[in-house]
Protein backbone atom coordinates (compact mmCIF):
# COMPACT_ATOMS: atom_id res chain seq x y z
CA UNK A 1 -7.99 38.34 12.31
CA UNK A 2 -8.12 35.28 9.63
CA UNK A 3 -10.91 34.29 7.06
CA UNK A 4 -12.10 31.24 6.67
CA UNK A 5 -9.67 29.82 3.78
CA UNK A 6 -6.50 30.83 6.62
CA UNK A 7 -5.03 27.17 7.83
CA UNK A 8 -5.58 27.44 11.42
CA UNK A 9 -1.91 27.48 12.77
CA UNK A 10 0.40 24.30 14.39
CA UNK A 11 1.13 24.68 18.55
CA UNK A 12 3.99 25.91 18.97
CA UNK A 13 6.19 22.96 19.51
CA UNK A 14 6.64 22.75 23.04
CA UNK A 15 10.47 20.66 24.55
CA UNK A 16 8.34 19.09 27.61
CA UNK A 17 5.86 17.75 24.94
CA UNK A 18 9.32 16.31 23.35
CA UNK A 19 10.12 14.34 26.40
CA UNK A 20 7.34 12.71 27.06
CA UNK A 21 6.69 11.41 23.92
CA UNK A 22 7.32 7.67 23.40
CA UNK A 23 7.17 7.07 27.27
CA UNK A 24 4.64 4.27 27.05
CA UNK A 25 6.64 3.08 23.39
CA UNK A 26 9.57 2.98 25.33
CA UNK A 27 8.22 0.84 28.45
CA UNK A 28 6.43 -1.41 26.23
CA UNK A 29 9.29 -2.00 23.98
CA UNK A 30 11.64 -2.90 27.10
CA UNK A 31 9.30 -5.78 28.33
CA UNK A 32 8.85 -6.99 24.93
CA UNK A 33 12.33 -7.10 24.92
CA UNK A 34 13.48 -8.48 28.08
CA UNK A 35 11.07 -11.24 27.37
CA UNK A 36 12.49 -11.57 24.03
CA UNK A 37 16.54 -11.93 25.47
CA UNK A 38 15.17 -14.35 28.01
CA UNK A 39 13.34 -16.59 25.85
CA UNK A 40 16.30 -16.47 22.55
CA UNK A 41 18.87 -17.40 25.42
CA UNK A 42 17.19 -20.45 26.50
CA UNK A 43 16.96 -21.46 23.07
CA UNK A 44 20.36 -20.82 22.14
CA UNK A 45 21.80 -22.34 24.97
CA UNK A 46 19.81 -25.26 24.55
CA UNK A 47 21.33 -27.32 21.35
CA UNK A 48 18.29 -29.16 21.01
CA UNK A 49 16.76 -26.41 20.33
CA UNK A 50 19.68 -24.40 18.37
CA UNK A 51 18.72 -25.37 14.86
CA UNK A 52 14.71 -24.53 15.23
CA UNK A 53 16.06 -20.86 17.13
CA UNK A 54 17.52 -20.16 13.73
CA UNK A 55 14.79 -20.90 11.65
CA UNK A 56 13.01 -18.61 14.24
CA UNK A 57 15.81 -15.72 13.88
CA UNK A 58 15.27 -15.68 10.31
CA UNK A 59 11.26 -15.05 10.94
CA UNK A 60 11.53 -12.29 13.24
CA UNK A 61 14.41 -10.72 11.66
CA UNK A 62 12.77 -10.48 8.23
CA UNK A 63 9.49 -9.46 10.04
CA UNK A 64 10.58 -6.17 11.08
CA UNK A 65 12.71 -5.47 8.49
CA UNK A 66 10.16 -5.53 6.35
CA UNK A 67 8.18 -2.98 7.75
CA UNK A 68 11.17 -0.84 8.27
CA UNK A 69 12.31 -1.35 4.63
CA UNK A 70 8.57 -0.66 3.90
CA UNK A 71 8.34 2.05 5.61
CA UNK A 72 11.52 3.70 3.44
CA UNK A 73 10.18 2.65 0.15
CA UNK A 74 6.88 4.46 0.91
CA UNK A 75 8.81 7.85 2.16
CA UNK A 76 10.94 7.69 -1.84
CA UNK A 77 7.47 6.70 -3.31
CA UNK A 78 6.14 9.96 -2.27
CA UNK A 79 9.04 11.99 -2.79
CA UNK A 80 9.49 10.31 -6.30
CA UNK A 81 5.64 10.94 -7.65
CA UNK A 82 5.64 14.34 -5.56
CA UNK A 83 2.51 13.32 -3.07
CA UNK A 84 0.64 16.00 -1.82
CA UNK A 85 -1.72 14.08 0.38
CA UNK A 86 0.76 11.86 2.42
CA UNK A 87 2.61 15.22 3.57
CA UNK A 88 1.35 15.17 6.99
CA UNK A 89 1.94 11.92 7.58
CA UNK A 90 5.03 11.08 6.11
CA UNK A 91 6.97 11.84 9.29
CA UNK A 92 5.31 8.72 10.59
CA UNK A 93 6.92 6.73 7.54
CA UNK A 94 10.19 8.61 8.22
CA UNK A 95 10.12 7.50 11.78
CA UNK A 96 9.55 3.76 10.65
CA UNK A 97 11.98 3.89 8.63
CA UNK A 98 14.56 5.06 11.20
CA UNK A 99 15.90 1.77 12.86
CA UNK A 100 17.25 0.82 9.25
CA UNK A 101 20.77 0.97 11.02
CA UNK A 102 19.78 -1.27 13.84
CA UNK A 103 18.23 -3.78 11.88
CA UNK A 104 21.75 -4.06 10.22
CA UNK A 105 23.59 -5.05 13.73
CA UNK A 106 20.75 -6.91 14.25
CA UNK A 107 22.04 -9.03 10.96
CA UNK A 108 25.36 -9.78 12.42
CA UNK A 109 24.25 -12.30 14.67
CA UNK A 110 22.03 -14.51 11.87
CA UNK A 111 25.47 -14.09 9.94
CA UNK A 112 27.45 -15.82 12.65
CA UNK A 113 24.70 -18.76 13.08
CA UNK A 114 23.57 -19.01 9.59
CA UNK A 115 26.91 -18.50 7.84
CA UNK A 116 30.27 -18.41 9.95
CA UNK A 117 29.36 -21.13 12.25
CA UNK A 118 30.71 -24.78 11.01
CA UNK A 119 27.73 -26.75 12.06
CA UNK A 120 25.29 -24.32 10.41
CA UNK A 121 22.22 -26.09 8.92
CA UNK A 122 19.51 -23.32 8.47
CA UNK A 123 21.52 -22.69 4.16
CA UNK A 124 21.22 -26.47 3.42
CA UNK A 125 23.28 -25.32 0.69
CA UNK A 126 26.25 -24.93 3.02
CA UNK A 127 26.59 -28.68 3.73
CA UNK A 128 24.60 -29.99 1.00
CA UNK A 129 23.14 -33.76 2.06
CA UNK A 130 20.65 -34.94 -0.37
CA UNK A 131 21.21 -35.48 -4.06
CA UNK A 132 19.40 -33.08 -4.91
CA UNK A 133 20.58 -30.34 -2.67
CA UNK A 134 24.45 -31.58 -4.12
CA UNK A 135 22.93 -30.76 -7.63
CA UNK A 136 21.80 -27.52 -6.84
CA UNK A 137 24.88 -26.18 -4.94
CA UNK A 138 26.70 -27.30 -8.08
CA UNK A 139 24.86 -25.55 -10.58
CA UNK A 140 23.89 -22.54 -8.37
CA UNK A 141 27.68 -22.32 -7.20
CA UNK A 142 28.87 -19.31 -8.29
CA UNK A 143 25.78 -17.31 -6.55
CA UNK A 144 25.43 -19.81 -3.30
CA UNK A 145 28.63 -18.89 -2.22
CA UNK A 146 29.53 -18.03 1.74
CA UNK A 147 31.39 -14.81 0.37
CA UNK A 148 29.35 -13.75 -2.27
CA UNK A 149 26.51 -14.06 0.81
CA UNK A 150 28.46 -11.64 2.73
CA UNK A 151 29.25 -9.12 -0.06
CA UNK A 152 25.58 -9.06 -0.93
CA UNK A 153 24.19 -8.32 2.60
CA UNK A 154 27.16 -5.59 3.20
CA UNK A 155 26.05 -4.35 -0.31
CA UNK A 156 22.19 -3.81 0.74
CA UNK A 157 22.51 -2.85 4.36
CA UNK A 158 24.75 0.14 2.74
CA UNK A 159 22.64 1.41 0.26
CA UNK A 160 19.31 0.90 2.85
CA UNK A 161 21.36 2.95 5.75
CA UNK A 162 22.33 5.27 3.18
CA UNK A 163 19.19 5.68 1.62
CA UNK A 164 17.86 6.54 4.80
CA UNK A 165 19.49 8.88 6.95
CA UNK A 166 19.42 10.80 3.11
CA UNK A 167 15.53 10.95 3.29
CA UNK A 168 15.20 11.46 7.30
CA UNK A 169 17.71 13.97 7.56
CA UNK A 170 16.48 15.60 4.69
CA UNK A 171 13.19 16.06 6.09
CA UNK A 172 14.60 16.98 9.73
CA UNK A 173 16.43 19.95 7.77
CA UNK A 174 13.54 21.18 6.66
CA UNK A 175 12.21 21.33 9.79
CA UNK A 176 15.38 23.65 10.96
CA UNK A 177 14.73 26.04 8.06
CA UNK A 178 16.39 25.02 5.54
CA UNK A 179 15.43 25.70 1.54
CA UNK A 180 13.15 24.32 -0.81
CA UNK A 181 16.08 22.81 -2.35
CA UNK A 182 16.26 20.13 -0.27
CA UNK A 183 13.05 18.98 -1.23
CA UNK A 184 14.17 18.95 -4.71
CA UNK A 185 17.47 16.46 -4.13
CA UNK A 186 14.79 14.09 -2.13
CA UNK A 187 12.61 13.88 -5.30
CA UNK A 188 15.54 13.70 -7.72
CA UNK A 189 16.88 10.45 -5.91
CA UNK A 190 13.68 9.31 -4.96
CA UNK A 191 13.59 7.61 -8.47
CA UNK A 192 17.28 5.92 -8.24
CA UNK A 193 16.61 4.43 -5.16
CA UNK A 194 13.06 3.14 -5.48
CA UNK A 195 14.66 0.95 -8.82
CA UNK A 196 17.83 -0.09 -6.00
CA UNK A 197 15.12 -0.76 -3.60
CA UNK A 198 13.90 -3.52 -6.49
CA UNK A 199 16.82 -5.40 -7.12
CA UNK A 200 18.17 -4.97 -3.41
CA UNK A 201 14.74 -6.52 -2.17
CA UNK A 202 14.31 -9.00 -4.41
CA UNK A 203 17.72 -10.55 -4.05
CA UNK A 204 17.70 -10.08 -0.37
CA UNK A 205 14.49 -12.14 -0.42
CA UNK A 206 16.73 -14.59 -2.68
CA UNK A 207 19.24 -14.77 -0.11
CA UNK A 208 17.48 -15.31 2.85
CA UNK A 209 14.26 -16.83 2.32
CA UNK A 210 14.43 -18.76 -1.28
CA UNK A 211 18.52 -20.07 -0.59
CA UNK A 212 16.59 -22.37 2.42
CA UNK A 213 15.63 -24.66 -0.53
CA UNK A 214 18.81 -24.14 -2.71
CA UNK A 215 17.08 -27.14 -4.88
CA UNK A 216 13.42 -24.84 -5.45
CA UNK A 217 13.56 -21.40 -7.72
CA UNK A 218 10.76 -19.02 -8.69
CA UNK A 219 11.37 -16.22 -10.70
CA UNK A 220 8.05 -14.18 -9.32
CA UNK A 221 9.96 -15.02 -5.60
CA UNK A 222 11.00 -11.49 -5.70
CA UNK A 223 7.78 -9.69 -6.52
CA UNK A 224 5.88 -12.13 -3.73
CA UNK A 225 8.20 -10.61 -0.94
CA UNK A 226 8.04 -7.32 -2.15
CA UNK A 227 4.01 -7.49 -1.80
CA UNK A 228 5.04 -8.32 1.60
CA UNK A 229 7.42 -5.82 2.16
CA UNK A 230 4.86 -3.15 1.26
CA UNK A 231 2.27 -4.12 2.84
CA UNK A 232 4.12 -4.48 6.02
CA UNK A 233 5.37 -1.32 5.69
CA UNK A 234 1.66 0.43 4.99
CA UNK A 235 0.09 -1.68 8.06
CA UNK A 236 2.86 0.00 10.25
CA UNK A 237 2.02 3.30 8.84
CA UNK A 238 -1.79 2.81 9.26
CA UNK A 239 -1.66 1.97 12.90
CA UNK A 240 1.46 4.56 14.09
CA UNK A 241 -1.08 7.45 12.11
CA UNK A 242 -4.03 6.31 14.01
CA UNK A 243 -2.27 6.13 17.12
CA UNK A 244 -0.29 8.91 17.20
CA UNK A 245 -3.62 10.99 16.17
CA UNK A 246 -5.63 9.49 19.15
CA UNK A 247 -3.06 9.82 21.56
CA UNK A 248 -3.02 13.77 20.38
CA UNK A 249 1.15 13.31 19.52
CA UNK A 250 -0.45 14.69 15.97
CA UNK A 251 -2.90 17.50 16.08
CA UNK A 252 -6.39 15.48 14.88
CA UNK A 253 -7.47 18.14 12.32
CA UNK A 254 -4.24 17.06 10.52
CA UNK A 255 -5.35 13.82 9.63
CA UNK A 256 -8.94 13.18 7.84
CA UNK A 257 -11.18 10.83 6.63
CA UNK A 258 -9.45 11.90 3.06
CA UNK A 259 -6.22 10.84 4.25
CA UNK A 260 -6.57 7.73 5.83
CA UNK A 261 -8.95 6.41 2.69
CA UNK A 262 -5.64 7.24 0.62
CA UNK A 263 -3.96 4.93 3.43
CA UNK A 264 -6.83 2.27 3.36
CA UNK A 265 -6.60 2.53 -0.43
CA UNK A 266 -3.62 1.79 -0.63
CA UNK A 267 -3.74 -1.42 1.90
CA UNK A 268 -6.43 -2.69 -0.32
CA UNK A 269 -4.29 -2.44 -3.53
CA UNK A 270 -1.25 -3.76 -2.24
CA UNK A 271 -3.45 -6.82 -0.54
CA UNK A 272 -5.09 -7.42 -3.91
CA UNK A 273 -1.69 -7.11 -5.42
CA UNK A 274 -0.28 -10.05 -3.15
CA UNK A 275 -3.30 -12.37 -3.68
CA UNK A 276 -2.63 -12.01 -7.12
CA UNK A 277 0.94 -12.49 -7.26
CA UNK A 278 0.72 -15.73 -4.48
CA UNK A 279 -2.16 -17.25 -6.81
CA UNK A 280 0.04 -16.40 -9.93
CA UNK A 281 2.82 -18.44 -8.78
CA UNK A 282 1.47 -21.09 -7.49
CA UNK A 283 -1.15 -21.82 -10.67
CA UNK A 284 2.17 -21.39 -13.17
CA UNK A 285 3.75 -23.82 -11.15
CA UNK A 286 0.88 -26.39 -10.47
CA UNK A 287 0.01 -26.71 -13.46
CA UNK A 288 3.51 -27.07 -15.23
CA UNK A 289 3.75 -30.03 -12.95
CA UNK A 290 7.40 -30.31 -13.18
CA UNK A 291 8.74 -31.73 -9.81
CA UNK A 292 11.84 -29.95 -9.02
CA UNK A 293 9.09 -26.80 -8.85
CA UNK A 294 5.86 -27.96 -7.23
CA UNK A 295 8.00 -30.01 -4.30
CA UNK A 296 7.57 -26.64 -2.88
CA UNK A 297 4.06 -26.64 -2.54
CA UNK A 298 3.90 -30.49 -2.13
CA UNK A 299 5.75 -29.79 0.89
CA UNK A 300 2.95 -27.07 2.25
CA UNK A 301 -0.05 -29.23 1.40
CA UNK A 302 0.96 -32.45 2.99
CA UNK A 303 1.74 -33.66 6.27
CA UNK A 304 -0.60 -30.87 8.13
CA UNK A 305 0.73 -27.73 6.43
CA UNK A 306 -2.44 -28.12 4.45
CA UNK A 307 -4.60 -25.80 6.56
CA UNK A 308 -1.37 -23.56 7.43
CA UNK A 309 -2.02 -22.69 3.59
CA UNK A 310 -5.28 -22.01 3.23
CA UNK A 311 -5.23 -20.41 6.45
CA UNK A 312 -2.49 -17.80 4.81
CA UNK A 313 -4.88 -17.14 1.85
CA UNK A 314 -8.00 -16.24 4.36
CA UNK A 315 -5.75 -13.78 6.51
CA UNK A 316 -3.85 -12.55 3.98
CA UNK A 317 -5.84 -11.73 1.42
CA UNK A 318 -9.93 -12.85 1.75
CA UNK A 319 -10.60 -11.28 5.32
CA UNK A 320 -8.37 -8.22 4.12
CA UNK A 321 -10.07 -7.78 0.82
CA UNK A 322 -13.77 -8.16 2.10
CA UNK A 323 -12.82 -5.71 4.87
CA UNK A 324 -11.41 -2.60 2.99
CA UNK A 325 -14.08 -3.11 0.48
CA UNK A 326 -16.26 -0.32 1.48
CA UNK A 327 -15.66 3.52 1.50
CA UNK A 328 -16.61 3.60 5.32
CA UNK A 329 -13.70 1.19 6.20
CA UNK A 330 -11.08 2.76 4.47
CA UNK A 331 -12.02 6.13 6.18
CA UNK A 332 -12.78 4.83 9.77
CA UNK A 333 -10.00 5.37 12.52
CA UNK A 334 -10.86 1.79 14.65
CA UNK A 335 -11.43 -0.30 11.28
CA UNK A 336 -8.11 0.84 9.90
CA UNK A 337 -6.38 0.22 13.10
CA UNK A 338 -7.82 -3.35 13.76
CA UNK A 339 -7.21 -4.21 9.94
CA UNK A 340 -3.68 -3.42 9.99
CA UNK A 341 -2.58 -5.37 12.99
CA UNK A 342 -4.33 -8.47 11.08
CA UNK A 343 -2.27 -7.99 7.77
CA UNK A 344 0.94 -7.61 10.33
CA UNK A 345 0.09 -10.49 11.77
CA UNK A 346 -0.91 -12.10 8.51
CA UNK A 347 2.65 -11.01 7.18
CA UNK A 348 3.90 -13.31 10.53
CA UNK A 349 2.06 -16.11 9.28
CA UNK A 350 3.65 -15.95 6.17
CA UNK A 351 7.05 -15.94 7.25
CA UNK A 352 6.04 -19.20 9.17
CA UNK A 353 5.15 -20.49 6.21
CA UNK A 354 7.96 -19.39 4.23
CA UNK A 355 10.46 -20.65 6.39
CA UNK A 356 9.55 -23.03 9.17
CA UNK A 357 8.52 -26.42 6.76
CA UNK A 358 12.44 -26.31 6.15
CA UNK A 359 12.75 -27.52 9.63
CA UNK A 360 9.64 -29.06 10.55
CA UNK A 361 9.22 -31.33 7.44
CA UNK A 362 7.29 -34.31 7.56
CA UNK A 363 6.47 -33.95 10.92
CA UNK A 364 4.19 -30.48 10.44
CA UNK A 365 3.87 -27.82 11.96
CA UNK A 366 4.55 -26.42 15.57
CA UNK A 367 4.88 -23.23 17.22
CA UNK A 368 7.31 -22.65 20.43
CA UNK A 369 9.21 -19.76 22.42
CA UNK A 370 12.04 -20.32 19.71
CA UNK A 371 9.99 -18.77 17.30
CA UNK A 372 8.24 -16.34 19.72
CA UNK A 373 11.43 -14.98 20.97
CA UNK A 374 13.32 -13.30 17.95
CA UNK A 375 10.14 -11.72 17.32
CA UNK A 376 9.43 -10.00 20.74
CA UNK A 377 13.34 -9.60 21.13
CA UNK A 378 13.73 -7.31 17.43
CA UNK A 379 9.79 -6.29 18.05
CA UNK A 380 10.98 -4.60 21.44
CA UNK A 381 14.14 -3.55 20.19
CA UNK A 382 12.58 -1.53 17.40
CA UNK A 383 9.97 0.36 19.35
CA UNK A 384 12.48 1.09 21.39
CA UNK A 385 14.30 3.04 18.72
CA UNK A 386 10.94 4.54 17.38
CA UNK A 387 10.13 5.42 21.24
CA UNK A 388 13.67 7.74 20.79
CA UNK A 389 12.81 9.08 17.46
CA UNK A 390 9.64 10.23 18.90
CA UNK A 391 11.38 12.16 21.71
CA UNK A 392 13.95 13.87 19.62
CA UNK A 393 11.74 14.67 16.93
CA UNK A 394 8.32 16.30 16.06
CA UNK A 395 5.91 14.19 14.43
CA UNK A 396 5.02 16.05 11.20
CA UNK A 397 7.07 17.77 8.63
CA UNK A 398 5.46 20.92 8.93
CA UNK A 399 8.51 23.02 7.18
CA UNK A 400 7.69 20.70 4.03
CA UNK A 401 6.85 23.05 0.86
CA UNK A 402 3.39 20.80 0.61
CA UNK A 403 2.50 20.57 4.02
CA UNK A 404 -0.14 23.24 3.64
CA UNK A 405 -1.90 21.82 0.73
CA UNK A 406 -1.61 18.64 2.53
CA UNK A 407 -3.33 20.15 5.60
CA UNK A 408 -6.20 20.93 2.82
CA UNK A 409 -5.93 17.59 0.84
CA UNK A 410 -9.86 16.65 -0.17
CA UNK A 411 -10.36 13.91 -2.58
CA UNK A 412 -12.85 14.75 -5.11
């Protein structure tokens, strides 16, 4: 017989429930990417077409990256500052997080067209044709290099995979019985990590996203991806936590109105956080007026970018903002679902506009199956591997020395 302060106990895990988790994940994730190897063949095969697939690569690679990388930073964050609340959900961030291998292999083939192959022209900085682009390469030369490229990618992807099976497996231990102590070595390199995380981000973002304009620098670059990165990262979380509740894959008394306002919380900081860092660099750089800087911005105002711009700022940051405002949003199941596919798809849009004026240009914007296709392709391939997690695993850390307290978590 049990009082009324006695949790009411977990269902037993059951295998069967095991195996059938993911099944719709899984289908969905094939036919996302079937669609996705159909559409990147045609545009690989097609030279015309070769360049722009490249600049599209580069999109839907960093897309999902970002929320996986996301997701990891948000499992350390609450390891580091010892989270009671996010207990019951952090399996959903662990499972995120997962894939971090596979979005290494999926690396190797932006490697080959971006870097190894001779007629590359995604890194203008390999084969430098402007003046100003020669200038650039000369006095960035010792970090625009094709090997120091290479040793910096092998670099992160090491520390990321590392990083990551330490914190999964970790928590799967738990989960087998093991001690409290393994809690403990998650929270004592929770710390180390989260500062690698920084400068493994922000050059990454350096790398691949700034090193398209070898001939533009901003030195709040880093921070402006990292908003990104996070709030990628929480989106995913947001919608897996809402889904997995509805479809009953986590028992719904686990998961509260208290909880998801610490999740809608947190999308509203993190979206007021980007808003402020986007406006931050572009008013420091407008109004210094010097023209090696705002060419960048010249570039995304003219020649029909224009509304792509202000277009970014409305679904980024003023629909986001206006909607997370209230109490009710942050703690309503639907709202917090429908909000996070908009910053996910708000994070798309700023990819496009990150990357695709390199190849567009003067001639503005457009939008094709080359772009389309690396994002269902890794989109596909990555539910796909969070369809298997799901199978193999259960889908909260209920050995977790916390989870308890998190089960009772009420803000006050």
């Amino acid at each position: 017989m049990t009082d009324a302060t006695t949790p009411t106990p977990l269902p037993t895990p059951d295998a069967s429930a095991g195996a059938a988790r993911g099944g719709t994940l899984t289908k969905i994730g094939l036919a996302l990417l079937g669609i996705g190897v159909v559409l990147c063949a045609i545009a690989f095969f097609d030279e015309d077409s070769r360049t722009r697939f490249g600049f599209g690569y580069m999109i839907g690679f960093t897309f999902v990256w970002a929320i996986v990388l996301g997701s990891l930073f948000f499992v350390a964050l609450q390891h580091a500052t010892s989270s009671v609340w996010s207990v019951v959900l952090r399996r959903v961030a662990e499972m995120l997080a997962s894939p971090m291998l596979l979005i290494g292999l999926m690396f190797v083939p932006m490697l080959f067209v971006a870097i190894l192959h001779p007629d590359s022209t995604i890194f203008p900085w390999r084969n430098p044709t402007t003046e100003m682009a020669k200038h650039a390469v000369h006095v960035k030369g010792t970090y625009l290099s094709e090997s120091g490229f290479m040793i910096r990618m092998a670099l992160f992807f090491a520390i990321w995979i590392f990083f990551t099976w330490f914190f999964v497996r970790g928590s799967l231990k738990q989960d087998a019985g093991a001690g409290p102590g393994v809690a403990a070595r998650m929270k004592k390199w929770s710390g180390p990590f989260i500062i690698l995380f920084g400068f493994t981000a922000t050059f990454a973002s350096f790398d691949w996203l700034m090193s398209l304009e070898p001939n533009w620098f901003s030195t709040i670059y880093g921070v402006y991806v990292f908003g990104g990165i996070t709030l990628s990262g929480l989106a995913a979380i947001t919608l897996a936590v809402v889904g997995l509740k509805r479809s009953g894959h986590i028992a719904p008394e686990l998961i509260r109105g208290d909880h998801l306002y610490s999740l809608g919380g947190l999308l509203f900081a993190f979206t007021c956080f980007w808003g402020y860092i986007a406006f931050s660099q572009f008013m420091l750089i407008w109004y210094a007026n010097m023209p090696e800087e705002t060419i960048y911005f010249t570039k995304r105002l003219s020649n029909g970018w224009g509304p792509v711009t202000v277009a970014l700022a409305f679904v980024r940051f003023v629909i986001p903002f206006f909607f997370l405002l209230s109490r009710h949003a942050k703690m309503n199941e639907r709202k917090l679902a429908q909000i996070s596919v908009f910053i996910l798809l708000g994070q798309l849009l700023d990819l496009y506009w990150l990357v695709m004026p390199n190849y567009f240009g003067a001639d503005g914007p457009g939008l094709g199956y080359q772009e389309f296709g690396p994002v269902l392709l890794f989109g596909g391939a990555v539910l796909v591997a969070i369809a298997r997690f799901m199978r193999r695993n259960e889908m909260v850390a209920s050995k977790d020395p916390a989870f308890e307290a998190s089960r009772q978590f009420h803000l006050h």
